[in-house]
PDB file of N, CA and C in Angstrom:
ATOM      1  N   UNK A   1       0.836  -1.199   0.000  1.00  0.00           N
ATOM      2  CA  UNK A   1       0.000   0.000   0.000  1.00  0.00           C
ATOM      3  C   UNK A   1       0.873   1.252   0.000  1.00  0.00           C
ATOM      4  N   UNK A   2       2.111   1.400   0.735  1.00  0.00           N
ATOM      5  CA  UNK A   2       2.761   2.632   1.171  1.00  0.00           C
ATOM      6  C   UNK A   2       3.559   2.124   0.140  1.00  0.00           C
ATOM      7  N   UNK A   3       4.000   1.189  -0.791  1.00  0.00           N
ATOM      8  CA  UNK A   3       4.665   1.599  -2.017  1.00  0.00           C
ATOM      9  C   UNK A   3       3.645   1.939  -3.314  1.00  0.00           C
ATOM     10  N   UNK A   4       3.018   1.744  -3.092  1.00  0.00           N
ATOM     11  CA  UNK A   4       2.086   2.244  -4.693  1.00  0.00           C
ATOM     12  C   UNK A   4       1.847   3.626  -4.370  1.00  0.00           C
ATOM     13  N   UNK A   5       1.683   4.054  -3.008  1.00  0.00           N
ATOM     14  CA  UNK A   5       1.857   5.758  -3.123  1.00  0.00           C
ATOM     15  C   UNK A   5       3.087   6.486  -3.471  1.00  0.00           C
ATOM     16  N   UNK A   6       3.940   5.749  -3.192  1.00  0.00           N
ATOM     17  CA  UNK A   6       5.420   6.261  -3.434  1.00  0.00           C
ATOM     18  C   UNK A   6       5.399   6.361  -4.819  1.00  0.00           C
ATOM     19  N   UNK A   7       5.300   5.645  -5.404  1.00  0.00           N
ATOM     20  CA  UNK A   7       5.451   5.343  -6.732  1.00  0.00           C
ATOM     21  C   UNK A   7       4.639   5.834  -7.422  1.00  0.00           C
ATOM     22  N   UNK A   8       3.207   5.926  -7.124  1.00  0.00           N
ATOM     23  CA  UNK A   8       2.186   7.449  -7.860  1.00  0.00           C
ATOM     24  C   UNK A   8       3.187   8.801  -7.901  1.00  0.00           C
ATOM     25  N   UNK A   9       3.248   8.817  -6.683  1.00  0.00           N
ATOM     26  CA  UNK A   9       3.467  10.576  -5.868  1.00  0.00           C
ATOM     27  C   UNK A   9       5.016  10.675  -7.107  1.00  0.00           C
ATOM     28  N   UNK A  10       5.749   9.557  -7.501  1.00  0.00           N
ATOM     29  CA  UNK A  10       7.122   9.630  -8.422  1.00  0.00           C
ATOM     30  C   UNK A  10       6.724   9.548  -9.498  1.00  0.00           C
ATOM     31  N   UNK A  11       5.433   9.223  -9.802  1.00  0.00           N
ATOM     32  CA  UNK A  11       5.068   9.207 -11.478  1.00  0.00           C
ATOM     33  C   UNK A  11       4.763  10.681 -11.686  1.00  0.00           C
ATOM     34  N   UNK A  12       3.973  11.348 -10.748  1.00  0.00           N
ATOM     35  CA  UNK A  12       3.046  12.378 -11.214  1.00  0.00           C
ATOM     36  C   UNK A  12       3.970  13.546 -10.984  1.00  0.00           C
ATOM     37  N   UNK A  13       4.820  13.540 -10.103  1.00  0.00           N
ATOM     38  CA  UNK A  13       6.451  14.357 -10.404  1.00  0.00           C
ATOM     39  C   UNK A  13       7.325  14.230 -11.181  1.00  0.00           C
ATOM     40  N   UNK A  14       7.163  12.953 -12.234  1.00  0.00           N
ATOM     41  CA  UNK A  14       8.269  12.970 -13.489  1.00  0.00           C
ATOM     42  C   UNK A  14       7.323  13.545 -14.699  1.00  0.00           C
ATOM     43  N   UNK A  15       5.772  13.339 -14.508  1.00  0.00           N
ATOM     44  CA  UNK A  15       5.002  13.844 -15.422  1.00  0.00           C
ATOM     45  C   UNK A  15       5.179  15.535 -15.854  1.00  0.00           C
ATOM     46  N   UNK A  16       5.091  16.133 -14.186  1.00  0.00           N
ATOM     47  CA  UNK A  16       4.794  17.452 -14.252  1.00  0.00           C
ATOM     48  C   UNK A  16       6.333  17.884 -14.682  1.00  0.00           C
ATOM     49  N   UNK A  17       7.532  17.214 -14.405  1.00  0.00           N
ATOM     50  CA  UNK A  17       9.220  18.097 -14.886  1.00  0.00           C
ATOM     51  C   UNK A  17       9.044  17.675 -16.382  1.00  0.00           C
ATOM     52  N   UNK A  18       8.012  16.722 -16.834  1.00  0.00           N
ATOM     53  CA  UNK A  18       8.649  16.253 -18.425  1.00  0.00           C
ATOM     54  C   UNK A  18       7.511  17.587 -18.953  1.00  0.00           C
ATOM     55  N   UNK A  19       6.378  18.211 -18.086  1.00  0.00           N
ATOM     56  CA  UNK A  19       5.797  19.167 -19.217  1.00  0.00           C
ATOM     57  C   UNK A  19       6.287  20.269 -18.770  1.00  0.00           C
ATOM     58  N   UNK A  20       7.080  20.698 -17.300  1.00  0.00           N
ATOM     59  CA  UNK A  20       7.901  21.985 -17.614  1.00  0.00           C
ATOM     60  C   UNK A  20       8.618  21.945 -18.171  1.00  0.00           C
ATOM     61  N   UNK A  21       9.578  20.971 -18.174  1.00  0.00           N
ATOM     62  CA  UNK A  21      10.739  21.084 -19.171  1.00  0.00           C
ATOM     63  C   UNK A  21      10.995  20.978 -20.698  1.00  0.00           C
ATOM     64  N   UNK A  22       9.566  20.548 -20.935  1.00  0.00           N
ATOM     65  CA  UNK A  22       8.789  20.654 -22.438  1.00  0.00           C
ATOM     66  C   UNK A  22       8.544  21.635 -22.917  1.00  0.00           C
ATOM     67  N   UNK A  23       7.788  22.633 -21.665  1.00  0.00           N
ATOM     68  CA  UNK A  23       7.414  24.092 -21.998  1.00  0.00           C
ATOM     69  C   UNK A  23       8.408  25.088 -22.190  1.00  0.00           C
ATOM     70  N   UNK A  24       9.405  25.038 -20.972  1.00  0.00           N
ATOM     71  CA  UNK A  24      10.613  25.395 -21.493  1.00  0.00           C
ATOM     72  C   UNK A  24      11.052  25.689 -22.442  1.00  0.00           C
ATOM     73  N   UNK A  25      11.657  24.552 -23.444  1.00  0.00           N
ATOM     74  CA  UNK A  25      11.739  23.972 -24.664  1.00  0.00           C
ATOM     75  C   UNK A  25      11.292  25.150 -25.438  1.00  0.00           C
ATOM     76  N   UNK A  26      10.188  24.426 -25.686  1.00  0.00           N
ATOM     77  CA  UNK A  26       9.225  25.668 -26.524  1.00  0.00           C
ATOM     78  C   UNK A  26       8.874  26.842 -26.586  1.00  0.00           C
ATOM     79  N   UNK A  27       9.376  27.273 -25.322  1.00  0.00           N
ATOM     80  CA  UNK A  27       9.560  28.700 -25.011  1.00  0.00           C
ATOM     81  C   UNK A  27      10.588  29.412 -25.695  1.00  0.00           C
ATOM     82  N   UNK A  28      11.827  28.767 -25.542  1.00  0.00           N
ATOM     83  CA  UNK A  28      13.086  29.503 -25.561  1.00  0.00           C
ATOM     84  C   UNK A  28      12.572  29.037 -27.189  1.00  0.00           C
ATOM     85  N   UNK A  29      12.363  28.109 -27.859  1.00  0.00           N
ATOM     86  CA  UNK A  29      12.328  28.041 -29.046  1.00  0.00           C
ATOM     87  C   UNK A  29      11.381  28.897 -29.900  1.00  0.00           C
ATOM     88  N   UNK A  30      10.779  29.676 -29.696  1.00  0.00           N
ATOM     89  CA  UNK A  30       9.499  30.615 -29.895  1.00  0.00           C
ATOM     90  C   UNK A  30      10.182  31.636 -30.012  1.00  0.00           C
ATOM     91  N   UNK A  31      11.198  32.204 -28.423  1.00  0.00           N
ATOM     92  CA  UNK A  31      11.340  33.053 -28.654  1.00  0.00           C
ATOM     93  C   UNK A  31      13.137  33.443 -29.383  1.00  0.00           C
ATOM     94  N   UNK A  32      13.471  32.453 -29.716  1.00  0.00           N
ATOM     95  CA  UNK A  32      14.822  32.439 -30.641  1.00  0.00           C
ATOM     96  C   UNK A  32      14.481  32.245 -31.731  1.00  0.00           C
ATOM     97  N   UNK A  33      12.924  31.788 -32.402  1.00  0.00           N
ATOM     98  CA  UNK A  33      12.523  32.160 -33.838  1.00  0.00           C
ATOM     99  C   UNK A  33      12.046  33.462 -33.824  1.00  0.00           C
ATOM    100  N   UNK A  34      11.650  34.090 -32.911  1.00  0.00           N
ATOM    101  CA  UNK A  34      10.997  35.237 -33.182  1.00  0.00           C
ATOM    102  C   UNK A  34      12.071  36.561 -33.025  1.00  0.00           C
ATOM    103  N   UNK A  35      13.226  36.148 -32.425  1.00  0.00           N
ATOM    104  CA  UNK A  35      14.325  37.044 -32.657  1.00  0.00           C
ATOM    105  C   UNK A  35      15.273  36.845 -33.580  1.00  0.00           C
ATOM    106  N   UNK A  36      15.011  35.608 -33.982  1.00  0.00           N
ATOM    107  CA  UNK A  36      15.730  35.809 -35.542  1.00  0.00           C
ATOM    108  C   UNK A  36      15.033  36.421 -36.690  1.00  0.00           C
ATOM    109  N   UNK A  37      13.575  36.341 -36.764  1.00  0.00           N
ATOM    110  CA  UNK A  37      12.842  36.986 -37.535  1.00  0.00           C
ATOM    111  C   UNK A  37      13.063  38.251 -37.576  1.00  0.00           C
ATOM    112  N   UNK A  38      12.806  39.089 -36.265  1.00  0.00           N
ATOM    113  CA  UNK A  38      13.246  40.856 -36.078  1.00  0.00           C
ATOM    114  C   UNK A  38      14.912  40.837 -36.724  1.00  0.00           C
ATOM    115  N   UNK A  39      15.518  40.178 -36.367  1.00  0.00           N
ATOM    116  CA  UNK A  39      17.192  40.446 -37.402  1.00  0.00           C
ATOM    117  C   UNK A  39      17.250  40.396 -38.698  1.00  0.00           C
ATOM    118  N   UNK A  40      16.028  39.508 -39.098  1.00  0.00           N
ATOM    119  CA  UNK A  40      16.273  39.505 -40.559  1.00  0.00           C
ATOM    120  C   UNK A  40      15.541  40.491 -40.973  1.00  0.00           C
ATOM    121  N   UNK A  41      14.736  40.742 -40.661  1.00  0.00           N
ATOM    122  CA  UNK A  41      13.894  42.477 -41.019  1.00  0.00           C
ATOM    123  C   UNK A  41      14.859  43.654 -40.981  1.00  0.00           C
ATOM    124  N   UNK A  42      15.407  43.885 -40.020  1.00  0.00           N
ATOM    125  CA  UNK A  42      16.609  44.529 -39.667  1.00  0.00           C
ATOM    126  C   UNK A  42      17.585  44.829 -40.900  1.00  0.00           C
ATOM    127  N   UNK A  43      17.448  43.337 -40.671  1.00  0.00           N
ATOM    128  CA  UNK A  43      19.007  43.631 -42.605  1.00  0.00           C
ATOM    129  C   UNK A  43      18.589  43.811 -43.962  1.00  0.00           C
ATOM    130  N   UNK A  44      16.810  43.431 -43.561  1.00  0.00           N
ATOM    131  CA  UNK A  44      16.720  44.155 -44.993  1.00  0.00           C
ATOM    132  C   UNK A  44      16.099  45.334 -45.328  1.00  0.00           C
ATOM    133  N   UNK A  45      15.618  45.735 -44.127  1.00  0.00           N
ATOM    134  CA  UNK A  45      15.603  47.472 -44.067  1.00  0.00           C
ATOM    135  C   UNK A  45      16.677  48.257 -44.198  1.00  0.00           C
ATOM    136  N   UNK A  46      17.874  47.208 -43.464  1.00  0.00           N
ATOM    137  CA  UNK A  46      19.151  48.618 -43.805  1.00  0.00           C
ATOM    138  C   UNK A  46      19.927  48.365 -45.225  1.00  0.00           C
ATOM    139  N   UNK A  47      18.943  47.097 -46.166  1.00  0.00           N
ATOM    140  CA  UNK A  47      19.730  46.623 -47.147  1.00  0.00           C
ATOM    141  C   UNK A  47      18.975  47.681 -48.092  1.00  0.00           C
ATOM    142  N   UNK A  48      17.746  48.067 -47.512  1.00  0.00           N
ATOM    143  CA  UNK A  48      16.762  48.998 -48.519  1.00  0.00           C
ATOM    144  C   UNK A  48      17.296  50.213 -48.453  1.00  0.00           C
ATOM    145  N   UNK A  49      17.707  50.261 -47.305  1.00  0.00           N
ATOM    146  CA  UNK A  49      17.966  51.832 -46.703  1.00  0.00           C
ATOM    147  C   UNK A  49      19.511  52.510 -47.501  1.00  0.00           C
ATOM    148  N   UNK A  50      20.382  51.012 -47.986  1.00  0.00           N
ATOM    149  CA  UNK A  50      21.481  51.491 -48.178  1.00  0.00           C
ATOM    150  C   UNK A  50      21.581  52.030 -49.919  1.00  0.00           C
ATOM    151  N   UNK A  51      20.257  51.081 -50.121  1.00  0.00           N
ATOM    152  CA  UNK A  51      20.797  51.736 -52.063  1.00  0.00           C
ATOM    153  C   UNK A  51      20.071  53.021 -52.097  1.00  0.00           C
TER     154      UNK A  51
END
């Protein structure tokens, strides 16, 4: 009995680090596409700007 709680209470704590660390993930990845996007705008405004 006192191991099947152990062993819930360790499932439902590897569940919840595998979807922060998922979200994470997808975070930083969101926002390193979306700052590469503003750079490339960047270069071609100053590519417009230069002729």
């Amino acid at each position: 009995m006192e191991t099947s709680v152990i062993l819930n209470t360790l499932f439902l704590l590897a569940l919840v680090l595998l979807v922060v660390v998922s979200g994470g993930v997808l975070y930083l990845t969101t926002i390193e596409w979306r700052d590469r996007r503003r750079q490339d705008q960047d270069k071609r405004i100053k590519k417009s700007k230069n002729r």
